[in-house]
Protein backbone atom coordinates (compact mmCIF):
# COMPACT_ATOMS: atom_id res chain seq x y z
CA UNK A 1 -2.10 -71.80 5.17
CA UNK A 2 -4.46 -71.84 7.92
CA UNK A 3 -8.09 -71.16 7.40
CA UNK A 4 -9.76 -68.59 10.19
CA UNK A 5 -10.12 -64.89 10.44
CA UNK A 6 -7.49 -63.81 8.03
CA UNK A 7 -8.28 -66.15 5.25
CA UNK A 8 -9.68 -63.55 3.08
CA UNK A 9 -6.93 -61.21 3.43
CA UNK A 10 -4.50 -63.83 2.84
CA UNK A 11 -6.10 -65.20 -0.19
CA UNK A 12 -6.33 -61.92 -1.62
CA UNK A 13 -2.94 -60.85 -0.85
CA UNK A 14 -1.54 -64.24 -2.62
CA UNK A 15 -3.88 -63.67 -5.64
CA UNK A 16 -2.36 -60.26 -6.16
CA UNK A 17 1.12 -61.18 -5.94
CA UNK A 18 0.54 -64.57 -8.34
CA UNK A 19 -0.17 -66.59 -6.06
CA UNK A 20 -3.15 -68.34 -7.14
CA UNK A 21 -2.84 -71.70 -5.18
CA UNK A 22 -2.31 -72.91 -1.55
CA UNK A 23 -2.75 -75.92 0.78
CA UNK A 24 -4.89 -75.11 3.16
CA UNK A 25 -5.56 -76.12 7.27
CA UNK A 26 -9.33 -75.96 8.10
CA UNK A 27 -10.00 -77.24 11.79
CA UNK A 28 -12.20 -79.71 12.41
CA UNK A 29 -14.98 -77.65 13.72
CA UNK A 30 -15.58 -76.01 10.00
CA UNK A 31 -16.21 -79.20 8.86
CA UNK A 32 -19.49 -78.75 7.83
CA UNK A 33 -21.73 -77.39 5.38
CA UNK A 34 -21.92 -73.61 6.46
CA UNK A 35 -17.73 -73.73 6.48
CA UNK A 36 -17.92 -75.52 2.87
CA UNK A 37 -20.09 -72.72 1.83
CA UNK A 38 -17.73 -70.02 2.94
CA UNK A 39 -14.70 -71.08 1.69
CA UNK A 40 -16.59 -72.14 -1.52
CA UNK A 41 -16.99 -68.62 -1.61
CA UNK A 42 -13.83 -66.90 -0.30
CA UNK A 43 -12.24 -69.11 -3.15
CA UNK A 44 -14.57 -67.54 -5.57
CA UNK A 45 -14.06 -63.95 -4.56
CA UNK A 46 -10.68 -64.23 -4.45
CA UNK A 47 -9.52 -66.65 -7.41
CA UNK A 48 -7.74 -68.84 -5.01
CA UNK A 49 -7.82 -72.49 -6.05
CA UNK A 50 -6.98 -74.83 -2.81
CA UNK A 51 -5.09 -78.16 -4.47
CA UNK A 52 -4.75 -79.89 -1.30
CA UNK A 53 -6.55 -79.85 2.09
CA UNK A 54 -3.83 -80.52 5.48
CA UNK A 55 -5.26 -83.18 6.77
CA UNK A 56 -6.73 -82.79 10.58
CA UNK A 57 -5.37 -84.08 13.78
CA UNK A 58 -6.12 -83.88 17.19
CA UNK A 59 -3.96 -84.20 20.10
CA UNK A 60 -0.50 -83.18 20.68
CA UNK A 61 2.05 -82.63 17.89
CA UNK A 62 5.52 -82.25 18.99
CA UNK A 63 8.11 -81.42 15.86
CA UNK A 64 11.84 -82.70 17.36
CA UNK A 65 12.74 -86.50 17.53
CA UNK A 66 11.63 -86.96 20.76
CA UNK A 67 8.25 -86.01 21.54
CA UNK A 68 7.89 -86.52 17.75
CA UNK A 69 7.84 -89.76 17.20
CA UNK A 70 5.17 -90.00 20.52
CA UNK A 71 2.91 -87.90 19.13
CA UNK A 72 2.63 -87.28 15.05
CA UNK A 73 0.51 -89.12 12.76
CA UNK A 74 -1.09 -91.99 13.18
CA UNK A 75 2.38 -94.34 13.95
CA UNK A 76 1.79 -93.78 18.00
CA UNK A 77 -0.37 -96.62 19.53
CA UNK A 78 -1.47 -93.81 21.78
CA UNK A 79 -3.08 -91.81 18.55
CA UNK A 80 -3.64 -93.94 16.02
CA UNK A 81 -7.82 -94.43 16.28
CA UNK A 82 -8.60 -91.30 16.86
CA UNK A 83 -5.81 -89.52 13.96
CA UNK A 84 -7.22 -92.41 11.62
CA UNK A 85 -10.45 -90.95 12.19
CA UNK A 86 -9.63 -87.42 12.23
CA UNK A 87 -8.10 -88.42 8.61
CA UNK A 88 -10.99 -90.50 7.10
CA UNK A 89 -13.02 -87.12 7.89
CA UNK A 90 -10.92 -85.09 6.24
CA UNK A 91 -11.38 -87.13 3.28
CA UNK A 92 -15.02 -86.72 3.66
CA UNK A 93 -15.12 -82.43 3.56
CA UNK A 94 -11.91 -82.58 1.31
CA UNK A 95 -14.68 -84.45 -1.46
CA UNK A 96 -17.38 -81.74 0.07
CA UNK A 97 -15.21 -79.37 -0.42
CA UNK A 98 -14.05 -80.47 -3.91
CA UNK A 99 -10.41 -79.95 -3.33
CA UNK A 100 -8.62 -83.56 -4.85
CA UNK A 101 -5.98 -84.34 -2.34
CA UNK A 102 -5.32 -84.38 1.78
CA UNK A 103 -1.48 -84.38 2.74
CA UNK A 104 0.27 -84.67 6.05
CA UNK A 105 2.85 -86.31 8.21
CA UNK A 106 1.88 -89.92 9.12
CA UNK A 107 4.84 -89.80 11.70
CA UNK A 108 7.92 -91.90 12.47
CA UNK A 109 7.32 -94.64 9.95
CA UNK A 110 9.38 -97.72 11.43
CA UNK A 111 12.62 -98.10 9.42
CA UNK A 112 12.16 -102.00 9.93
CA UNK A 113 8.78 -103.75 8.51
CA UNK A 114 8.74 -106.54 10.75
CA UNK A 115 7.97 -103.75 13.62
CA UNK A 116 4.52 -104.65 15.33
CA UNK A 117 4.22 -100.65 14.52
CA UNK A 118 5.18 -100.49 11.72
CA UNK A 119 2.51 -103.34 10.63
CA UNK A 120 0.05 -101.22 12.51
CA UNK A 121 0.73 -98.10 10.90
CA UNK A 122 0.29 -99.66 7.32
CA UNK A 123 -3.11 -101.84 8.86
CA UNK A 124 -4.49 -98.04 9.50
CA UNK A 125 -3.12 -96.35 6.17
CA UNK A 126 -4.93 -99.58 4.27
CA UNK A 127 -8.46 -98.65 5.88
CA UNK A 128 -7.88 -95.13 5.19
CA UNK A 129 -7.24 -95.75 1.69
CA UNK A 130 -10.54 -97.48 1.04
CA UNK A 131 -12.22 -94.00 2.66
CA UNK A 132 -10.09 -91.85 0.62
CA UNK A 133 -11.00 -94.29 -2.80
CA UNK A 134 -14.43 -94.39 -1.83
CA UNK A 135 -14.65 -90.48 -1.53
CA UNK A 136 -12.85 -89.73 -4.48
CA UNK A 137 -10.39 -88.25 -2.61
CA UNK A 138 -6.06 -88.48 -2.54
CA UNK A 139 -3.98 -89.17 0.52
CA UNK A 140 -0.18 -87.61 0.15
CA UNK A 141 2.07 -88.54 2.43
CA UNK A 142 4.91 -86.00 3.65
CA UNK A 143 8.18 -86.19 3.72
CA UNK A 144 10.41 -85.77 6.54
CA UNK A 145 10.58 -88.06 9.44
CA UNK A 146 11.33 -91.29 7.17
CA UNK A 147 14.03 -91.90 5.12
CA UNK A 148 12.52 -91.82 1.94
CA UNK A 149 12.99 -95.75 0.97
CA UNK A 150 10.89 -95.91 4.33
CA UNK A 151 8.18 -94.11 2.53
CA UNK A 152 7.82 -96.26 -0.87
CA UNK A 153 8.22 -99.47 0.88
CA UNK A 154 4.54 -98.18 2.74
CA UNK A 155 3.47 -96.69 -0.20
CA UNK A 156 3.63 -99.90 -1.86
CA UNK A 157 3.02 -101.96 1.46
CA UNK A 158 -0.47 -100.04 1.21
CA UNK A 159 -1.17 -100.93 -1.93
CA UNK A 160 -3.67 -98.51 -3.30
CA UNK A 161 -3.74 -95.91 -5.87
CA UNK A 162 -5.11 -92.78 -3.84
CA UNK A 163 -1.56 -92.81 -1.95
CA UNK A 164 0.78 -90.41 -2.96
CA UNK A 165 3.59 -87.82 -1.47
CA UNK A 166 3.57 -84.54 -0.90
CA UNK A 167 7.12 -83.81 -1.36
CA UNK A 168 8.92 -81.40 1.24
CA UNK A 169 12.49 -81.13 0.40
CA UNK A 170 13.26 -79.01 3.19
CA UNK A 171 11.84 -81.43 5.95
CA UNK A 172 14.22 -84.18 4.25
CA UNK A 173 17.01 -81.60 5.21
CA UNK A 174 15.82 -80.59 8.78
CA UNK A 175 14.90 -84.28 9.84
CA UNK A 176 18.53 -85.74 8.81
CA UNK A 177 17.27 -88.20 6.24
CA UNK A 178 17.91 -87.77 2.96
CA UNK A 179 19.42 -85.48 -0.01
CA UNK A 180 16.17 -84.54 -1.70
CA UNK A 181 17.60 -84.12 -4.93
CA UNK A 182 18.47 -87.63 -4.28
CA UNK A 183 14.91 -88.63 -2.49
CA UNK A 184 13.46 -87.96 -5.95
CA UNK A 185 15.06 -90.74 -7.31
CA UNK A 186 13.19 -93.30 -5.23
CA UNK A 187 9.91 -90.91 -4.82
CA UNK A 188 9.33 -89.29 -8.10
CA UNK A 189 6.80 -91.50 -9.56
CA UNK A 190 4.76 -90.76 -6.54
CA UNK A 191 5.08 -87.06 -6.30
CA UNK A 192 1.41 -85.44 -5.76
CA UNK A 193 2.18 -82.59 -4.44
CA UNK A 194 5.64 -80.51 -3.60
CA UNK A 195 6.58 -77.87 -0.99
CA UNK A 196 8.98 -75.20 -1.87
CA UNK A 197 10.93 -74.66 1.37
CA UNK A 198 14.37 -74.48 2.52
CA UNK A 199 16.04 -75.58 5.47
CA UNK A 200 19.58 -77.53 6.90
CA UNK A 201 20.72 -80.73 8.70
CA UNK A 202 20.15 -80.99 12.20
CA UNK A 203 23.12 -81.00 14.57
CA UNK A 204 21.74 -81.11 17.77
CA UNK A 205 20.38 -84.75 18.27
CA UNK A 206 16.87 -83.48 20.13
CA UNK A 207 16.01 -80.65 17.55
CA UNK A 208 15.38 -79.99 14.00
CA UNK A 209 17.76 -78.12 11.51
CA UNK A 210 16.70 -75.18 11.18
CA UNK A 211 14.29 -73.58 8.47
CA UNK A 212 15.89 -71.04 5.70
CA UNK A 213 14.72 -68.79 3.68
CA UNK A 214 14.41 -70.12 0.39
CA UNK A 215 17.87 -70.05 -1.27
CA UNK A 216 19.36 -69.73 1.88
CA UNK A 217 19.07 -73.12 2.83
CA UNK A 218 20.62 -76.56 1.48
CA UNK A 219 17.99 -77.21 -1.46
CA UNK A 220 19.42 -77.31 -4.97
CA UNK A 221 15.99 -76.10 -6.24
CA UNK A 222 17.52 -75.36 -9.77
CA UNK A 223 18.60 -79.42 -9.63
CA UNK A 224 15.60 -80.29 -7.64
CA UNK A 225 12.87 -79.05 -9.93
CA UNK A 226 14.66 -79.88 -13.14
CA UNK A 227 14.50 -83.55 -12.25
CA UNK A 228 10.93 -82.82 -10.48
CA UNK A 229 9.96 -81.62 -14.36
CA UNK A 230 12.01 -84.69 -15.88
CA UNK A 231 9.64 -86.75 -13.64
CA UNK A 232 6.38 -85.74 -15.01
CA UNK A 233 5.38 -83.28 -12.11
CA UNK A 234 3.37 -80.84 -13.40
CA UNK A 235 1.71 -79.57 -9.80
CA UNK A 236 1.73 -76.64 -7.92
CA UNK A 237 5.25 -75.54 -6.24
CA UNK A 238 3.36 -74.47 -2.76
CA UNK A 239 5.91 -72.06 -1.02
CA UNK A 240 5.95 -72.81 2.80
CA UNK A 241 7.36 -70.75 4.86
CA UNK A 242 6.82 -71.71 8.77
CA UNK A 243 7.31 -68.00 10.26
CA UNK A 244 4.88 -65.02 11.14
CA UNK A 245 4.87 -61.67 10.31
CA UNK A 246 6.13 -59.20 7.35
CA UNK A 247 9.12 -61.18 7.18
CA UNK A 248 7.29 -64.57 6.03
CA UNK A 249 5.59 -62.66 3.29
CA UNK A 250 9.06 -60.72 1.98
CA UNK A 251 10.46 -64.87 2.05
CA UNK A 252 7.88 -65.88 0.29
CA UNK A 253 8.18 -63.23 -2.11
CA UNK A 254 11.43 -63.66 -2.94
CA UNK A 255 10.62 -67.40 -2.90
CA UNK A 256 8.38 -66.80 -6.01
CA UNK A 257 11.06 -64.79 -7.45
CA UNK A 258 13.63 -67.34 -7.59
CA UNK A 259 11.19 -70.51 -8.46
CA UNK A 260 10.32 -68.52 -11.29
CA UNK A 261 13.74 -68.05 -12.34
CA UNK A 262 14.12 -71.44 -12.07
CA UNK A 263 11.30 -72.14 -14.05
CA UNK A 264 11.88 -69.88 -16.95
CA UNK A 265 15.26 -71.63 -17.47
CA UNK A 266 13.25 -74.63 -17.81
């Protein structure tokens, strides 16, 4: 969820349909103490808890595996100071704030660790971790454009106990790299924080698979969030759904409906 105009309408239209957490996007220009006050507040009026702030980024951010792997997270030499930065401040409001975790994509993580990037990547993710530890503060990582034995051999290349993932299973799906019932396997321990979205397999070589409704997609969620449970998890299921409109909020409706379903049997 993005944080601007609507924010209180959205919060309140959550809370009433149980709802009662999010992850939410604040731009950089709220970060300061008049926008900590206000969400402070919209949080209070409303009864929404945030569990996780989307960590800022500035620049271009291009989702297919071209322009993707140029321009997300801090992997691209081009990007990497200033996201780095943009990420070790959102650290700093995230502990202002008092919300416990930041998540988002730290890009095309290199597939081979003897990479000059991919020792760069983990250089900047090692210096972020001592800002995140110093403020208190989580870093999740989220899945999708690494396989996901990419993502624990940086986890543990990093080194540091404020690292984490925020699981996506859908992105898994959409970016060709992994079964996520599978992906828990090797990522469960690490599990911070989980979307609840749906999606398939790409089969056009410059684009994403597509985004489903949940239940619609490829997901086992009754498989996935049985192991999830097994695992320890016992987090928020954030419902993402990436569209606009009425027909986001009857998905994510009927999103809640079946995760609770789910849940119940559990």
């Amino acid at each position: 969820m993005g944080y601007g105009e609507n924010t209180e309408r959205n919060f309140t239209w959550c809370v009433e349909n149980g709802i009662t957490t999010c992850q939410l996007y604040v731009p950089a220009a709220q970060y300061h103490a008049d926008g900590i006050e206000k969400i402070k507040s919209l949080c209070s009026k409303t009864g929404m808890e945030i569990t996780a702030l989307v960590g800022h980024g500035s620049g271009p951010t291009i989702y297919d595996f071209y322009g993707g792997p140029l321009t997300i997270g801090i992997v691209p030499a081009a990007w990497q100071a200033s996201r780095t930065q943009d990420l070790a401040s959102s650290a700093e409001f995230a502990a202002r704030l008092g919300v416990p975790r930041v998540c988002g994509h730290m890009g095309f993580i290199p597939e081979n660790p003897n990479d000059p990037a991919y020792t760069a990547c983990i250089a900047a993710a090692r210096w972020l971790a001592g800002v995140y530890a110093r403020n208190g503060v989580g870093l999740d990582f989220e899945t999708g454009q690494e396989t996901p034995i990419t993502m624990l051999r940086a986890i543990r290349d990093i080194d540091s106990p404020c690292i984490g993932v925020n699981f996506d299973p859908a992105n898994l799906l959409m970016y060709g790299k992994a079964n996520p019932v599978d992906a828990l396997d090797i990522l469960g321990p690490y599990v911070r924080g989980f979307h609840a979205k749906d999606g398939e397999y790409p089969v056009d070589p410059g684009r994403l698979g597509p985004e489903k409704p949940l239940g619609e997609g490829r997901v086992d969620f009754p498989a996935l969030i049985k192991k999830l449970l097994a695992a320890g998890y016992d987090g928020p299921l954030t419902i993402e759904r990436e569209i606009e409109g009425e027909e986001q909020r009857s998905d994510i409706l009927k999103a809640k409906r079946i995760l609770d379903r789910i849940i119940n049997e559990h």
